[in-house]
Protein backbone atom coordinates (compact mmCIF):
# COMPACT_ATOMS: atom_id res chain seq x y z
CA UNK A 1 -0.92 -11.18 -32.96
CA UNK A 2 0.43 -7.95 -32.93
CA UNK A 3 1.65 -6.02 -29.35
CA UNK A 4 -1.10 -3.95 -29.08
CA UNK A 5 -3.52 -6.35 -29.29
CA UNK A 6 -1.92 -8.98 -26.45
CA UNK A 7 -1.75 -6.15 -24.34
CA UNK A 8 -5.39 -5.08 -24.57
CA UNK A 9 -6.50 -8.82 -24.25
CA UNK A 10 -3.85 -8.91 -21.33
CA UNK A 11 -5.74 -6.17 -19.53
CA UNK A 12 -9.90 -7.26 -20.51
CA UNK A 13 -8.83 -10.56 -18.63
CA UNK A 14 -7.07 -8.30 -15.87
CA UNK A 15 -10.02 -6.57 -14.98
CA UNK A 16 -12.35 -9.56 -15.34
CA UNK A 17 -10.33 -11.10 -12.54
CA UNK A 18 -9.99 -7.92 -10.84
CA UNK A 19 -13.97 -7.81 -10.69
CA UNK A 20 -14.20 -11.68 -9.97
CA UNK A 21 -11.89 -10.79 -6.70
CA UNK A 22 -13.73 -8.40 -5.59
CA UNK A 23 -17.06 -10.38 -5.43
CA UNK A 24 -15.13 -13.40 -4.06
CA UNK A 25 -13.40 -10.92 -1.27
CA UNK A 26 -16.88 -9.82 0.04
CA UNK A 27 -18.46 -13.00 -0.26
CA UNK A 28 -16.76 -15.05 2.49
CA UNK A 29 -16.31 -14.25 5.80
CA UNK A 30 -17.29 -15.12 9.31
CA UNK A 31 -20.98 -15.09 8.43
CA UNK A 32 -21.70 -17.34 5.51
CA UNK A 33 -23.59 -16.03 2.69
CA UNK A 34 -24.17 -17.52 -0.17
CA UNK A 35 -22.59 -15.59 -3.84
CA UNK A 36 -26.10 -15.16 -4.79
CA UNK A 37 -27.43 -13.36 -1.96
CA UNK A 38 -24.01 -11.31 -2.36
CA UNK A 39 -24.80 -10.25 -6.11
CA UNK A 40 -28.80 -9.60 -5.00
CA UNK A 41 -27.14 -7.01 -2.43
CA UNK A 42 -25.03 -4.98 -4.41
CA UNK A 43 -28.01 -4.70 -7.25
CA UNK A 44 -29.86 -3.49 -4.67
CA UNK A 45 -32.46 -6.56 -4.03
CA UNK A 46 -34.12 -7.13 -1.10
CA UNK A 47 -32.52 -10.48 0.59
CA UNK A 48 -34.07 -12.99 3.03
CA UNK A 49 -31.92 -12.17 5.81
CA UNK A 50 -31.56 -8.17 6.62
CA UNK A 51 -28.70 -8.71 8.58
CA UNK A 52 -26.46 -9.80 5.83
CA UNK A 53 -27.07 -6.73 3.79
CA UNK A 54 -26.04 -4.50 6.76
CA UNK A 55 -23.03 -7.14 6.72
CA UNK A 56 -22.02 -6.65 3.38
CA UNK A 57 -22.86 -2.61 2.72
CA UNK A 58 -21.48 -1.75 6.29
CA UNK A 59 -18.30 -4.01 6.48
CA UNK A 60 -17.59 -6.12 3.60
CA UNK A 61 -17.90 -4.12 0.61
CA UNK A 62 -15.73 -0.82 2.79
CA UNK A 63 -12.99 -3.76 3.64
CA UNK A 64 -12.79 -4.57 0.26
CA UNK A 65 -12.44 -1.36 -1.23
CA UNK A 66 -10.16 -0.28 1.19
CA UNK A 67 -7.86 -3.94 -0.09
CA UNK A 68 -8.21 -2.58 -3.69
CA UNK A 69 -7.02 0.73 -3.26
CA UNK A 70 -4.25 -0.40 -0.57
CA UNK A 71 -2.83 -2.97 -3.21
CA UNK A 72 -3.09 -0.30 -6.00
CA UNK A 73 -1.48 2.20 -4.06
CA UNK A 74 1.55 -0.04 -2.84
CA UNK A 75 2.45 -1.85 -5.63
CA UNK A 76 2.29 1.63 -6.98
CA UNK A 77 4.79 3.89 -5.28
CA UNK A 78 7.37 0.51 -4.85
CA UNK A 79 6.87 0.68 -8.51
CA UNK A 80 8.37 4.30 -8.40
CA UNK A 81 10.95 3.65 -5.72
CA UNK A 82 12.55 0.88 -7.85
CA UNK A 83 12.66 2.83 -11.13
CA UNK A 84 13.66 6.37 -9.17
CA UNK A 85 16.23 4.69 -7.37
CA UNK A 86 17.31 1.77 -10.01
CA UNK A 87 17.37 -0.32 -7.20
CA UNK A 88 15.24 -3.67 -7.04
CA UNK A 89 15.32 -4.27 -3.88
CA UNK A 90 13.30 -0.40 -3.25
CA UNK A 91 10.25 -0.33 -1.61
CA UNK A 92 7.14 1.95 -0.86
CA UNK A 93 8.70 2.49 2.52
CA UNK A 94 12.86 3.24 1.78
CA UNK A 95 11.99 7.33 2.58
CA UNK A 96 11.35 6.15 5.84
CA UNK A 97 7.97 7.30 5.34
CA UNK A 98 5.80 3.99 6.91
CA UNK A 99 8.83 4.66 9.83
CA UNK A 100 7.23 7.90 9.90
CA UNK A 101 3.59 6.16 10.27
CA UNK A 102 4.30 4.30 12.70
CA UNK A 103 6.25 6.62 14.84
CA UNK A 104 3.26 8.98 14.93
CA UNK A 105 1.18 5.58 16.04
CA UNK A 106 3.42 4.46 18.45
CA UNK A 107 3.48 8.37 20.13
CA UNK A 108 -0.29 8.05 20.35
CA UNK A 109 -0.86 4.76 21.75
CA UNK A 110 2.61 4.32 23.58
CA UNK A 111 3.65 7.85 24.32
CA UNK A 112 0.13 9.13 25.49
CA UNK A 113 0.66 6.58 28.79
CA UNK A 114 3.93 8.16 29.65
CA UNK A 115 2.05 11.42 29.82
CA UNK A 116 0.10 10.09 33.18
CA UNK A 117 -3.16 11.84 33.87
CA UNK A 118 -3.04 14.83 31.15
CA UNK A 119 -4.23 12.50 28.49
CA UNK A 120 -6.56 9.47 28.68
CA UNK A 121 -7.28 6.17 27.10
CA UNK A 122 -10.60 7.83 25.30
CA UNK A 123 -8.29 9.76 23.24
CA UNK A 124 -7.01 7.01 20.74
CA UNK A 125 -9.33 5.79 18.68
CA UNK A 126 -9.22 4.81 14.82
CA UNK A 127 -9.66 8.02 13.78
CA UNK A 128 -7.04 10.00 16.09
CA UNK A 129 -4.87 6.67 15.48
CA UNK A 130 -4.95 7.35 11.02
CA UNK A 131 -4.61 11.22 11.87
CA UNK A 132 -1.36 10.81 14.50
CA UNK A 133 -0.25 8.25 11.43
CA UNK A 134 -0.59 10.37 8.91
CA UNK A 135 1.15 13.16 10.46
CA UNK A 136 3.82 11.18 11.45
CA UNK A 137 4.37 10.08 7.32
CA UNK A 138 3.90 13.40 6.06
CA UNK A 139 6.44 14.98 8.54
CA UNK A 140 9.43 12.80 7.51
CA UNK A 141 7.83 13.20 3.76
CA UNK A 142 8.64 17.04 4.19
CA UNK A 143 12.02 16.29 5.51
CA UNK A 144 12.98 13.70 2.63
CA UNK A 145 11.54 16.82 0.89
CA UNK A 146 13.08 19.04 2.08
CA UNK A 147 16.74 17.49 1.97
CA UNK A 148 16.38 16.59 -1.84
CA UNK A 149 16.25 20.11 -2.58
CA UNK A 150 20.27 20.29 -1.33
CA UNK A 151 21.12 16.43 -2.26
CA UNK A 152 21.54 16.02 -5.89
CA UNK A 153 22.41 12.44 -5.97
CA UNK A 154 19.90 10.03 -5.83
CA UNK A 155 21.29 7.19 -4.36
CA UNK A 156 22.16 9.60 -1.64
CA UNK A 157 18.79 10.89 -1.04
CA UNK A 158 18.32 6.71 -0.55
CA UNK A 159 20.57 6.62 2.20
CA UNK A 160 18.97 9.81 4.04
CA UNK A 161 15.39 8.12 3.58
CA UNK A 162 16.99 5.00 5.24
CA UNK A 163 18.31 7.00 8.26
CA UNK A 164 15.63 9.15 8.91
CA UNK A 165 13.89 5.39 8.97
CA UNK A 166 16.36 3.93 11.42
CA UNK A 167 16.11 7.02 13.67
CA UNK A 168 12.45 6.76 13.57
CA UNK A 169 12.60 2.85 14.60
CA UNK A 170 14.87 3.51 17.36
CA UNK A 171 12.39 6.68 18.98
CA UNK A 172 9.73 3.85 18.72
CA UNK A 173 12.17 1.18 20.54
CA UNK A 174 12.42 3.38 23.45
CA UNK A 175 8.74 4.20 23.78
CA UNK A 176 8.40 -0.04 23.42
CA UNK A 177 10.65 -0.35 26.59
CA UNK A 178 8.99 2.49 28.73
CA UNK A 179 5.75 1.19 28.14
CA UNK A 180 3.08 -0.71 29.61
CA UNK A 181 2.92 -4.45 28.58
CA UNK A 182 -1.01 -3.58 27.52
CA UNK A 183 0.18 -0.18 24.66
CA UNK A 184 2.75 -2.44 23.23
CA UNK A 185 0.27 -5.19 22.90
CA UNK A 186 -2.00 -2.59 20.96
CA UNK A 187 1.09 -1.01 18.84
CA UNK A 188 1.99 -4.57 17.97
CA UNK A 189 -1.58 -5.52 16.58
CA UNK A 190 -1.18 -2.14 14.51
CA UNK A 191 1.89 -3.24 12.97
CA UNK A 192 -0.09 -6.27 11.56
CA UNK A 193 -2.20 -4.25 9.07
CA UNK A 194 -5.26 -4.88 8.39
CA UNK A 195 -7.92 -3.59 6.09
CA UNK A 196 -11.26 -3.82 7.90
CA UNK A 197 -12.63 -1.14 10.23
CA UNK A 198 -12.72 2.09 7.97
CA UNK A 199 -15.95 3.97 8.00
CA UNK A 200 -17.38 5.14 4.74
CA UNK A 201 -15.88 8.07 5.40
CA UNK A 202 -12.56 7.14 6.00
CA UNK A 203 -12.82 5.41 2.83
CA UNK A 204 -13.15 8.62 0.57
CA UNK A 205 -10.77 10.56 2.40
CA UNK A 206 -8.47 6.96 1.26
CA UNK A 207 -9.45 7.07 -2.04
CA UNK A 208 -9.04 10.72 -2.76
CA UNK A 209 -5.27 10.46 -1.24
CA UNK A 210 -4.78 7.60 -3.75
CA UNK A 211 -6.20 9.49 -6.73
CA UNK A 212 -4.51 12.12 -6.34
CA UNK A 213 -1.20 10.19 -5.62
CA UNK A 214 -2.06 8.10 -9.29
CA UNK A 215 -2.58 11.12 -11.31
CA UNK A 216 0.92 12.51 -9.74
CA UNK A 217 2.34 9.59 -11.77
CA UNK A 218 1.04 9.51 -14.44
CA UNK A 219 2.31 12.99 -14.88
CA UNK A 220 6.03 11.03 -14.76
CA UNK A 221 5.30 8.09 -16.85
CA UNK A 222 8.05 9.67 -19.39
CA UNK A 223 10.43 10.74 -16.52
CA UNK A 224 10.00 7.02 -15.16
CA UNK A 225 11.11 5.39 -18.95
CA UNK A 226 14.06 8.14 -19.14
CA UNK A 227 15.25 7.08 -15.07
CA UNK A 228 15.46 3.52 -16.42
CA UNK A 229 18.54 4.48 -18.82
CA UNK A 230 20.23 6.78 -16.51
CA UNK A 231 19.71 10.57 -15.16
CA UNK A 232 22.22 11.86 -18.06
CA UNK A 233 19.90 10.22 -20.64
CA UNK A 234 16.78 11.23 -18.98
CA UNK A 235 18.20 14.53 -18.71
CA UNK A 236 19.46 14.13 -22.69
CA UNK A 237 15.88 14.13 -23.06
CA UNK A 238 14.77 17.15 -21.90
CA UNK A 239 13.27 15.78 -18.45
CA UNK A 240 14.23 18.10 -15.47
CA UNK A 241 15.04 15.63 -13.08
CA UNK A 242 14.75 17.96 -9.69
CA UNK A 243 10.87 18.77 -10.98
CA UNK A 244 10.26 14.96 -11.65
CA UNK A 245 12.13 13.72 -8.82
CA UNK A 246 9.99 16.21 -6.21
CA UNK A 247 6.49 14.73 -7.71
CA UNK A 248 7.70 10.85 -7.82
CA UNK A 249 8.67 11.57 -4.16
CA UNK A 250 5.50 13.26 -3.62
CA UNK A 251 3.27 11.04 -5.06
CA UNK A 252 5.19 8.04 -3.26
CA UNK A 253 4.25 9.98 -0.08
CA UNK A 254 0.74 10.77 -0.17
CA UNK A 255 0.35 6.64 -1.79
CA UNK A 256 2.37 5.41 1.23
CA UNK A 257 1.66 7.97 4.08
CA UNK A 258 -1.91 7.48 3.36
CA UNK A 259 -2.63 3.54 2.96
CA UNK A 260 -0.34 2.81 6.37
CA UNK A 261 -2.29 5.47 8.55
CA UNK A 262 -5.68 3.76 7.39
CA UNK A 263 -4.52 0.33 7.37
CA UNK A 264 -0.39 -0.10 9.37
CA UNK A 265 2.15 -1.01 7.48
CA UNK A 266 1.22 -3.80 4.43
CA UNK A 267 4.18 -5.78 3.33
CA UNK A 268 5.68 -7.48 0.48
CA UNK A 269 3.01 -5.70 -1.95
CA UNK A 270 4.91 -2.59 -2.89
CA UNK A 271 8.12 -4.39 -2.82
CA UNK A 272 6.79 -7.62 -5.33
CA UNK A 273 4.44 -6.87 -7.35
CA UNK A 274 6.13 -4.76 -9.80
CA UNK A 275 8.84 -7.44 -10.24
CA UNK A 276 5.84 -10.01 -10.87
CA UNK A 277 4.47 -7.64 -13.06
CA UNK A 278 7.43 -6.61 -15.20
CA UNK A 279 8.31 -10.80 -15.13
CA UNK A 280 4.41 -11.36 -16.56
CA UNK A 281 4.65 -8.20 -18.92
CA UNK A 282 8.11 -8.74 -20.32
CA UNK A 283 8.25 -4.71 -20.58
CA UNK A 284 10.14 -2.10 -18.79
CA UNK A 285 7.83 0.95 -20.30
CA UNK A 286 5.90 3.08 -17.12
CA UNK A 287 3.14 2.86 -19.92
CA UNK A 288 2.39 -0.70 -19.35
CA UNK A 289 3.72 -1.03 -15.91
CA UNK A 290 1.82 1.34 -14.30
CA UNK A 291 -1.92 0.70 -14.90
CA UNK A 292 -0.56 -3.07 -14.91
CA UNK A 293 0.68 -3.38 -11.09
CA UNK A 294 -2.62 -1.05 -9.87
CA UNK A 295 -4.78 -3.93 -11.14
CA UNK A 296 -1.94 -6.77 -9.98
CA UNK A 297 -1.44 -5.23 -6.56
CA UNK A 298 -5.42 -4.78 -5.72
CA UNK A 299 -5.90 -8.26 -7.53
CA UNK A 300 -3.07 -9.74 -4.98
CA UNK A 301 -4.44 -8.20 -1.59
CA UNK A 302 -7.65 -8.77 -2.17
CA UNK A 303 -7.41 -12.19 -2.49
CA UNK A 304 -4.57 -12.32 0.55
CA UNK A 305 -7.25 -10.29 2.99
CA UNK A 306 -9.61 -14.16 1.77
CA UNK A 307 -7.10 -15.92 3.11
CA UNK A 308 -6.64 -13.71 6.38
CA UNK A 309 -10.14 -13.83 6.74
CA UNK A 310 -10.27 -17.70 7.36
CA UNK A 311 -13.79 -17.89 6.23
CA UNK A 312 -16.05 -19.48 8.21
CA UNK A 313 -14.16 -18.82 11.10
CA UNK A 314 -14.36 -15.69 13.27
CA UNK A 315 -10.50 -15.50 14.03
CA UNK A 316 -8.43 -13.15 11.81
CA UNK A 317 -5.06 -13.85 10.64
CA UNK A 318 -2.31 -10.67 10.09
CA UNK A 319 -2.90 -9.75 6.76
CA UNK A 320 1.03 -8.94 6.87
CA UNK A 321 1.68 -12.83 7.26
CA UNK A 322 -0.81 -13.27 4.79
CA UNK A 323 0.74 -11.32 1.94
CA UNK A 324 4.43 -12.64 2.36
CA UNK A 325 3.82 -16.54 2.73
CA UNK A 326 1.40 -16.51 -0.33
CA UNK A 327 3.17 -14.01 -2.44
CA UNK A 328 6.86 -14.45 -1.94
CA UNK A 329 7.11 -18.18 -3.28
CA UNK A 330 5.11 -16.91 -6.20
CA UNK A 331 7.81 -14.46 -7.21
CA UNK A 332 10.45 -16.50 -6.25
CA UNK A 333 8.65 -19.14 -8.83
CA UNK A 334 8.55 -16.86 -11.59
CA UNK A 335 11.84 -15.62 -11.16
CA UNK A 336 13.13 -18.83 -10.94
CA UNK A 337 10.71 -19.79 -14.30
CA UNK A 338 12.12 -16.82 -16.37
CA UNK A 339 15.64 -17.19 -14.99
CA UNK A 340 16.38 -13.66 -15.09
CA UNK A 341 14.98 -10.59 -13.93
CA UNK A 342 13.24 -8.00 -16.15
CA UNK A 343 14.28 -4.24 -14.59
């Protein structure tokens, strides 16, 4: 069977379990209802029991779109931070850009208190809470930016990604000791992640962030292949390395920035799945890889924010917890399986 053909095959079953996810994810919950009802709902048939379609249109079916794209865009930009920086051990958040996230959540719901009466409680809400996120990524994003166009080394830029990080974590360590027991209780649950809660409309402004953050890549896809062999190579090659460095940084902002002002910071996704999926692949070319850990990474939280869910039960575990227990001994499996690592 030739390449091309294991691939393709490789992919139809992808996005059959992709799809069989999906229905599984909004299936179970707190409230049971059966997989039948579920598939009446999304056709669009009437069901017994109004309730659950207001159940699955309003909640379910938003939660688990917002777990597809959050997979897909994490696996995707640690994707890009391991081949930019050659470095496996890179993650969707070594800019300092998730530091960035949850500095401008931790100045909303910690900081606002230690402004006494000019600001109130009524003022932090999910929405001010994704927009004080956002800004907060997208400010050290423009820095990172903003320093690559004077560092020319990569692994350099690296280390100023990792500082700006560290002197983002130690703002937010202060604002921890200063405040109330009740805003770090709050700031804590943020730092779990979870997926649930995003309106409709939060969910387009999500998904338009991660399109456009996907079609920055695939812009790079060659860029990405040349990075693998060195800059000198890639350069050999006729790849200007400042341009493609600016939109892998770019896209690896708006991906990252995005997902952990809608949802906190999500773990272990960005920073595993493209080593599971170069391990299951066997490739190293941005070709494969790249539509490859979009379907792996939404495959992987979806089925993580299941777990999380406890269904049946109306308690909800941290999807964080979730996503390292289940996923790190699978990679430590298949790395231990193929006995070396593909990169």
């Amino acid at each position: 069977m030739s390449q091309t053909r294991t691939y393709t095959l490789h992919f139809s079953l992808l996005i059959a379990i992709l799809f069989l996810c999906f229905l599984v994810n909004i299936s179970l919950g707190s409230v049971s209802i059966s997989f039948l009802d579920t598939l009446k709902a999304l056709v669009g048939m009437e069901l017994n029991n109004p309730s659950w379609e207001y159940i699955i249109w309003s909640y379910r079916i938003p939660k688990a779109l917002t777990a597809l794209l959050a997979g897909a865009g994490l696996a995707l930009s640690g994707l890009l931070m391991q081949t930019l920086f050659r470095n496996p051990l890179a993650g969707p958040f070594v800019l300092g850009i998730s530091s960035g996230a949850s500095l401008g959540a931790a100045l909303l719901i910690m900081g606002i208190s230690l402004l006494g009466g000019v600001l109130s409680d009524t003022y932090v809400n999910d929405i001010t809470l994704a927009i004080a996120s956002s800004l907060g990524s997208f400010l050290v994003l423009f820095l990172v930016i903003g320093m690559a166009t004077r560092v020319k080394d990569t692994m350099a830029l690296l280390i100023i990604g990792l500082m700006f990080g560290s002197i983002t974590a130690a703002v937010v360590s202060v604002l921890s000791y200063l405040t109330s027991s009740e805003k770090l209780q709050q700031y804590v649950f943020w730092t779990f992640g979870s997926v649930g809660g995003l309106s409709w409309s939060q969910l387009g402004i999500l998904s338009t962030m991660v399109f456009v953050g996907v079609l920055l890549c695939i812009r790079t896809v060659k860029s990405l292949n040349g990075y693998l062999l060195g800059e000198n190579y890639a350069q050999s090659l006729g790849i200007n390395l400042r341009t493609s460095r600016y939109i892998i940084i770019v896209a690896t902002g708006i991906l990252a920035g995005s997902i952990t002002a809608f949802t906190g910071p999500i773990a272990f996704i960005g920073l595993a799945v493209p080593h599971l999926t170069r391990q299951i692949f066997n490739t190293t070319d941005h070709k494969i890889l790249v539509p490859a850990v979009l379907i792996y990474g939404s495959c992987i939280l979806l089925l993580c924010d299941v777990l999380a869910q406890l269904p049946g039960q109306a308690a909800v575990l941290p999807i964080n917890a979730i996503t390292s227990i289940i996923g790190a001994p699978v990679v430590i499996w298949l790395l231990m399986r193929k006995r070396k690592m593909i990169f």
